[in-house]
Protein backbone atom coordinates (compact mmCIF):
# COMPACT_ATOMS: atom_id res chain seq x y z
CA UNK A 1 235.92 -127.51 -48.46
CA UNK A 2 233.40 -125.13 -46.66
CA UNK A 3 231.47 -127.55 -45.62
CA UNK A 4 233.98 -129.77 -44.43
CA UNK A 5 234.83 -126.25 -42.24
CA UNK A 6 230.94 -126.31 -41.13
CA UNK A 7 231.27 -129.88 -40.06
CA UNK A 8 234.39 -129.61 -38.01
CA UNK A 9 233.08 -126.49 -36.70
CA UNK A 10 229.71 -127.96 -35.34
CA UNK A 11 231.40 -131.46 -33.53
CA UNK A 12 234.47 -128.44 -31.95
CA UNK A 13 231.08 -126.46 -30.18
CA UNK A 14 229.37 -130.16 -29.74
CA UNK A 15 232.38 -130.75 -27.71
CA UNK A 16 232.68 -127.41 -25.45
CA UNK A 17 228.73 -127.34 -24.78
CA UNK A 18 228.16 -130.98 -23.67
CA UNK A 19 232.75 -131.11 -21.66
CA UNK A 20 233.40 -134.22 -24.14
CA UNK A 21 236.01 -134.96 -25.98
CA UNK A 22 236.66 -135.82 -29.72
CA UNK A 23 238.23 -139.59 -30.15
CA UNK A 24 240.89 -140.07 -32.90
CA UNK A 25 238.16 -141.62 -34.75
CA UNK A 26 236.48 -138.54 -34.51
CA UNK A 27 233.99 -140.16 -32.19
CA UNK A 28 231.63 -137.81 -29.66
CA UNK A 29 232.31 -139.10 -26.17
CA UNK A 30 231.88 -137.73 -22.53
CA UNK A 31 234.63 -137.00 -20.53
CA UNK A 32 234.95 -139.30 -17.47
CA UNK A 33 234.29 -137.51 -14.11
CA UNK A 34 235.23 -139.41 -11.20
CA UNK A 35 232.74 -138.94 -8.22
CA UNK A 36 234.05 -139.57 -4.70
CA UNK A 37 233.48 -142.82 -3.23
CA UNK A 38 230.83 -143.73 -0.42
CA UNK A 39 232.53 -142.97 3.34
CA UNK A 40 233.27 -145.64 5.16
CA UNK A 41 231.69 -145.59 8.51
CA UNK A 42 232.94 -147.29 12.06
CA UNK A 43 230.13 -149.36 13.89
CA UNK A 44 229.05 -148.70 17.38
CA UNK A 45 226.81 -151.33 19.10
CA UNK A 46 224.02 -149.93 21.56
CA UNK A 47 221.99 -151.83 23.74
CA UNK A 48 219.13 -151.12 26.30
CA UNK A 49 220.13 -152.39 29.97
CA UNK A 50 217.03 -152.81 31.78
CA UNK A 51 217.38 -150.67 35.26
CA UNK A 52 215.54 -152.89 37.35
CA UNK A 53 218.00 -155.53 37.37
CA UNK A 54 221.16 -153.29 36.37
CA UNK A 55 220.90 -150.76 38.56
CA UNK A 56 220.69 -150.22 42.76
CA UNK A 57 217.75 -148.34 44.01
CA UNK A 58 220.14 -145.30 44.28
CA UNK A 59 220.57 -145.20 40.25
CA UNK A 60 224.08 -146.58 40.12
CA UNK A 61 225.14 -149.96 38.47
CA UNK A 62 225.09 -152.88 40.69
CA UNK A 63 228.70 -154.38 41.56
CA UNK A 64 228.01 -157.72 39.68
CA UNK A 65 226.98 -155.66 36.79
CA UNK A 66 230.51 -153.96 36.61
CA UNK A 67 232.14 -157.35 37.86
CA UNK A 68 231.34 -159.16 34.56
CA UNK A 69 231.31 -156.35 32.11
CA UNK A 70 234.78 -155.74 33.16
CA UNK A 71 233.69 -152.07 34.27
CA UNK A 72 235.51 -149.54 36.64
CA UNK A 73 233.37 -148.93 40.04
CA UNK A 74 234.37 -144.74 39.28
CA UNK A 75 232.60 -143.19 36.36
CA UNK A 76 233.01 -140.35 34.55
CA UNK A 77 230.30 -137.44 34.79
CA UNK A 78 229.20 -135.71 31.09
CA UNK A 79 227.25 -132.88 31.60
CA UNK A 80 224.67 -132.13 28.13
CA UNK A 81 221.77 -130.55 26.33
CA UNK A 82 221.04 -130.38 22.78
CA UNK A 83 219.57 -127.11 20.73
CA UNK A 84 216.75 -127.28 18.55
CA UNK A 85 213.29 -125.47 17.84
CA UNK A 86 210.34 -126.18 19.72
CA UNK A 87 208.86 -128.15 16.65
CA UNK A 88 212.03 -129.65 16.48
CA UNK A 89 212.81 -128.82 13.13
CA UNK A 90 216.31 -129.82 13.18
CA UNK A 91 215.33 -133.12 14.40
CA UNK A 92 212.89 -133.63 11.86
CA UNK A 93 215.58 -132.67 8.85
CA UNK A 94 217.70 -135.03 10.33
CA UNK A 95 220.03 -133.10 12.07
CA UNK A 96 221.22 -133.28 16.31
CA UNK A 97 222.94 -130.13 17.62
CA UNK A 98 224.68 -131.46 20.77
CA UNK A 99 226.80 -129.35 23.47
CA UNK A 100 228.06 -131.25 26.16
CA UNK A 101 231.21 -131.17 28.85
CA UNK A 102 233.22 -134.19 30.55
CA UNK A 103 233.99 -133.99 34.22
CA UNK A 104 238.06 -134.30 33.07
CA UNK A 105 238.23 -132.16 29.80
CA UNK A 106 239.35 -128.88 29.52
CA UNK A 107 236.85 -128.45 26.34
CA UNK A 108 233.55 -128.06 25.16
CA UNK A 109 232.48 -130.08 22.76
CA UNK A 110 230.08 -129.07 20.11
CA UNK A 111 228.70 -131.73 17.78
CA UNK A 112 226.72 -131.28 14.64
CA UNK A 113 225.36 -134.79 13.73
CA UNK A 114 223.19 -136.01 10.24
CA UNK A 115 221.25 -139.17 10.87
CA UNK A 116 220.34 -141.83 7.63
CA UNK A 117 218.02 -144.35 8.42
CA UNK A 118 219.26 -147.49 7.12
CA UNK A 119 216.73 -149.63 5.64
CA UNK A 120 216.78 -153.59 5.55
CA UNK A 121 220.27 -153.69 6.75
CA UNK A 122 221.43 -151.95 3.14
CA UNK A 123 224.07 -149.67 4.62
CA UNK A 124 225.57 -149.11 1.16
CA UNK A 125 222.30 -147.62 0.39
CA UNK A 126 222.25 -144.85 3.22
CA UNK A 127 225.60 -144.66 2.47
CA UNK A 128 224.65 -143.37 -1.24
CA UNK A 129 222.40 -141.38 -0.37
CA UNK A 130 224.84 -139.73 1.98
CA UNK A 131 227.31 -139.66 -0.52
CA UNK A 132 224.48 -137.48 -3.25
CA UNK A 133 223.89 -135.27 -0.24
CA UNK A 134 227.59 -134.28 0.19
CA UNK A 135 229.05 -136.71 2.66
CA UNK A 136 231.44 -138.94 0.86
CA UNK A 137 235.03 -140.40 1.77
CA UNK A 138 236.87 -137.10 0.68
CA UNK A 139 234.85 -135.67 3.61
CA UNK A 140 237.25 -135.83 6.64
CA UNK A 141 235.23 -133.04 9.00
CA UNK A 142 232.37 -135.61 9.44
CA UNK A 143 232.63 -138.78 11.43
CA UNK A 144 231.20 -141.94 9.57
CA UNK A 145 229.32 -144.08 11.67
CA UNK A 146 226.68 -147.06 11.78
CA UNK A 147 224.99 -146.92 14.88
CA UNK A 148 223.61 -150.66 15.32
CA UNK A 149 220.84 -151.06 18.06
CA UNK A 150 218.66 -154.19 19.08
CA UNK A 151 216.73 -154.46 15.63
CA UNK A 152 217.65 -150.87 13.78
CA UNK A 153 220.84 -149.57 12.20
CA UNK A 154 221.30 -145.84 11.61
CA UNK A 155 224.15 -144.32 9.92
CA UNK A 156 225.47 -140.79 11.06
CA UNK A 157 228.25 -138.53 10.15
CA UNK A 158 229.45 -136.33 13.16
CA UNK A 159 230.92 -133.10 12.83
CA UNK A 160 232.47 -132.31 16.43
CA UNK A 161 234.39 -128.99 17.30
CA UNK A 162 236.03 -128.59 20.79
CA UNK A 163 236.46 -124.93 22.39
CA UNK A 164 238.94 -124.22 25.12
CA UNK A 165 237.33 -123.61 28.77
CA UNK A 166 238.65 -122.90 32.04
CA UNK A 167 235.47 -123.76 33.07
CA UNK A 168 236.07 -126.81 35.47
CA UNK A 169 234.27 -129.93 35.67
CA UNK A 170 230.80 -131.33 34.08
CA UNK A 171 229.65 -127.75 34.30
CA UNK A 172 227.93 -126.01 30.91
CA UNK A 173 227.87 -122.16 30.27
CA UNK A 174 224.25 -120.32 30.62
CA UNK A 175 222.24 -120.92 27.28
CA UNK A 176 222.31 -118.15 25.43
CA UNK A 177 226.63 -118.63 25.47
CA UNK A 178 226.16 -122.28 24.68
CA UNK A 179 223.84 -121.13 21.47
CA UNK A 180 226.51 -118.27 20.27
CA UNK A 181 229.11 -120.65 20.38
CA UNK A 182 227.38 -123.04 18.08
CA UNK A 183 226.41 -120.74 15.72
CA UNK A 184 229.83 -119.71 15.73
CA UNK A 185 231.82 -122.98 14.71
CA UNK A 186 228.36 -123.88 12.58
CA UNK A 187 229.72 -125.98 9.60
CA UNK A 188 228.21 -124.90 6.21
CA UNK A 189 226.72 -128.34 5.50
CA UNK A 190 224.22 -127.63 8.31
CA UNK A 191 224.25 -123.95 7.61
CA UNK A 192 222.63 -124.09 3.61
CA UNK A 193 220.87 -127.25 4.40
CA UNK A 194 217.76 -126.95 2.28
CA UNK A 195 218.48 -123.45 1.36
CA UNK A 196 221.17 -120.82 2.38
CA UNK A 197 221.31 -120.09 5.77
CA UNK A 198 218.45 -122.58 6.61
CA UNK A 199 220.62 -124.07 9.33
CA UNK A 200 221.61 -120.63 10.94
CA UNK A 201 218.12 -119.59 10.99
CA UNK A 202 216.51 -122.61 12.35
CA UNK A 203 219.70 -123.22 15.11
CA UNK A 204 219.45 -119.38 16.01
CA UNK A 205 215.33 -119.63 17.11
CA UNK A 206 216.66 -123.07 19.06
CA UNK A 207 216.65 -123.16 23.00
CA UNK A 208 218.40 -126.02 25.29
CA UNK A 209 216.96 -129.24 25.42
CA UNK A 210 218.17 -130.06 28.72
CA UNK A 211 220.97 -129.95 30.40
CA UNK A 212 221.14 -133.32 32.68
CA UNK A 213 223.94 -135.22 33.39
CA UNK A 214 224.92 -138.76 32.70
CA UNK A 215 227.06 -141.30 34.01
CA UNK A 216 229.55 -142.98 32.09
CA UNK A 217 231.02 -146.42 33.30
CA UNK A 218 234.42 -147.94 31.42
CA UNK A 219 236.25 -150.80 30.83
CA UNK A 220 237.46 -154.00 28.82
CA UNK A 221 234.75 -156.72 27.96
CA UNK A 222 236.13 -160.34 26.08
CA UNK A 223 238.98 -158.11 25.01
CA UNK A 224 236.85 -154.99 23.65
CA UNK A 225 236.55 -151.24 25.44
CA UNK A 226 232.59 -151.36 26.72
CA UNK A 227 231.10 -148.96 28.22
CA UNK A 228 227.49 -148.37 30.98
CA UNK A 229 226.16 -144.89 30.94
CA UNK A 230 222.98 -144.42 32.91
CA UNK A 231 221.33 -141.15 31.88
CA UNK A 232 218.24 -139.57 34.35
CA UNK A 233 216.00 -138.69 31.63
CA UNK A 234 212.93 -136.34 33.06
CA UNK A 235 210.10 -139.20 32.76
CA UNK A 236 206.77 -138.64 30.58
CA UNK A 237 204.83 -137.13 32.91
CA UNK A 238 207.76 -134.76 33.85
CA UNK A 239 207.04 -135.36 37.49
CA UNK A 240 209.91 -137.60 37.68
CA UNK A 241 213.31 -139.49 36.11
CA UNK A 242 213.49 -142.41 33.89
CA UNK A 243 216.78 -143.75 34.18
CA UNK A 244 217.95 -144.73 30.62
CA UNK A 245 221.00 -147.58 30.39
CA UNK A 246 223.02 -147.96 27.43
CA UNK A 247 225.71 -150.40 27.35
CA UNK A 248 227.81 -150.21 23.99
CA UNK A 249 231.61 -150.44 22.49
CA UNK A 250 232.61 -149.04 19.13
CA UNK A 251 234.81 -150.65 16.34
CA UNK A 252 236.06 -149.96 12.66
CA UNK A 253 235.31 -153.45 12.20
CA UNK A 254 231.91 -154.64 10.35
CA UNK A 255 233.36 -158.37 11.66
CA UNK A 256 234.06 -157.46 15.02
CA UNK A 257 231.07 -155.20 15.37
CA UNK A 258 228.49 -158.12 14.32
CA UNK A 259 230.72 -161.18 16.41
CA UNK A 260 231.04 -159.09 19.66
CA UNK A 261 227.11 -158.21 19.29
CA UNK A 262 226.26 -161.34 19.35
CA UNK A 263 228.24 -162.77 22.27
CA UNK A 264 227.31 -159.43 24.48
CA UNK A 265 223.31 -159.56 23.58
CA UNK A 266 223.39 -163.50 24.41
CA UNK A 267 225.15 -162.76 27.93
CA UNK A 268 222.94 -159.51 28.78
CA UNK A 269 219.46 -161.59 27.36
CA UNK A 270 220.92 -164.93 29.96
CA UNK A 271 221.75 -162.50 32.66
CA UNK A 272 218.11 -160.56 32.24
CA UNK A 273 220.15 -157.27 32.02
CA UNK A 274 218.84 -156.13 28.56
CA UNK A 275 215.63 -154.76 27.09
CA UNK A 276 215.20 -156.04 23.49
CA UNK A 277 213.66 -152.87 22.25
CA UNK A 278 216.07 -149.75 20.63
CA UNK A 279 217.31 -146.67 22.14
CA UNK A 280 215.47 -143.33 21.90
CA UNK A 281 217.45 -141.26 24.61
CA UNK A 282 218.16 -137.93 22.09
CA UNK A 283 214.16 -137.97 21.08
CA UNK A 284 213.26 -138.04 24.32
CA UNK A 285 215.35 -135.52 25.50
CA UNK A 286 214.17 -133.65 23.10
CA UNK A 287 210.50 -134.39 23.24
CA UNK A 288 211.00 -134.10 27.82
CA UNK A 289 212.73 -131.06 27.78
């Protein structure tokens, strides 16, 4: 009988030390833990217009650009700058810090974004990886999203808080403002990064990348909301401005995303409005500024 007591004894602390469970066959097993599934991300298309044949000498879009993207003539102006180190250490980790203000909004908007390379078209793989670095479908502060260039696919997950202004138009408050109020609505994923307070360190030695404004064009292509932004990016030799175009639409549709792409890269490839290469715009910033 006392060793009967021993046994039963030994499988009861088997069970607390490794969270199983004892079967009615008195069989060891785990208990099942269900892990959250992989986020599923929208898809927004990006392509490169080329400005020599998009554009008028004066940087705006030429009319039988808008004509037969279906665009409005009147754009909207975004005023932005993004924070970061001068080694760009937030960059590097994978992480854009983006404050920016629209002509018509009342708002700020700060945006904390995590960027997955996504290799050989596996998105379920970035998405994995997201998902054992804390951004899964239970997530619902952080924006899923496969950004799909020319040749490269990224996926992101956005974080974006909005503070009240009475600040009007595309207008941004002086730096050091723009930085406290970032470091204010910080979200912890960014904050304890790599270690604690990682983020809040590395975002609080940051300085403005930027500010320039861009240009944003609207409308309704083959049935689908497109839109033209032309952003003056300060050029290499930061004597002049590179304008940047990027013509894109967004969709929670894999189907739509990948049928629309094809019809709008075959119409800006006939028309000679694209340049098959993929869009850098934040690096440069970045890098320019």
């Amino acid at each position: 009988m006392r060793q009967w007591k021993k046994l039963a004894l030994s499988l009861m602390l088997s069970v607390v030390a490794t969270g199983g469970a004892l079967t009615g066959q008195g069989i060891l097993q785990p208990e099942h833990v269900s892990a959250a599934a992989n986020a599923v991300p929208a898809y927004e298309v990006k392509f490169l217009g080329n400005p020599d044949t998009v554009l008028n000498s004066d940087g705006t879009p030429r009319s039988n650009v808008l004509e037969t993207l279906g665009l409005a003539s009147s754009p909207q102006a975004i005023r932005v700058e993004y924070f970061d180190t001068n080694l760009l250490e937030l960059n590097n980790a994978g992480w854009d810090v983006r404050f920016r203000k629209k002509a018509d909004k009342s708002d700020y908007e700060l945006t904390y974004k995590k960027r997955y390379p996504v290799v050989n078209g596996d998105i379920q793989a970035a998405l994995t990886l997201a998902n054992k670095e804390g951004f899964d479908a239970s997530d619902d502060n952080y924006e899923a999203e496969i950004d799909w260039g020319y040749s490269k696919q990224t996926l992101s997950f956005s974080n974006t808080k909005k503070v009240s202004t009475k600040t009007a138009g595309a207008v941004l408050p002086p730096e050091q403002e723009a930085l406290e109020l970032l470091l204010d609505k910080l979200p912890g994923k960014l904050k304890n990064w790599s270690s604690s307070n990682w983020g809040k360190q590395k975002l609080t030695a940051s300085r403005a990348h930027g500010p320039l404004t861009f240009e944003r064009y609207e409308g309704t292509w083959n049935g689908q909301e497109l839109t033209l932004e032309v952003w003056p990016v300060r050029d290499g030799a930061g004597t002049g401005i590179q304008n940047i175009v990027e013509i894109s639409f967004k969709t929670a549709s894999i189907s739509t995303a990948s049928g629309v792409r094809s019809e709008l890269m075959s119409l800006l490839k006939a028309k000679g409005w694209l340049i098959p290469e993929d869009g850098l715009k934040t690096q440069l910033i970045l890098e320019r500024y």
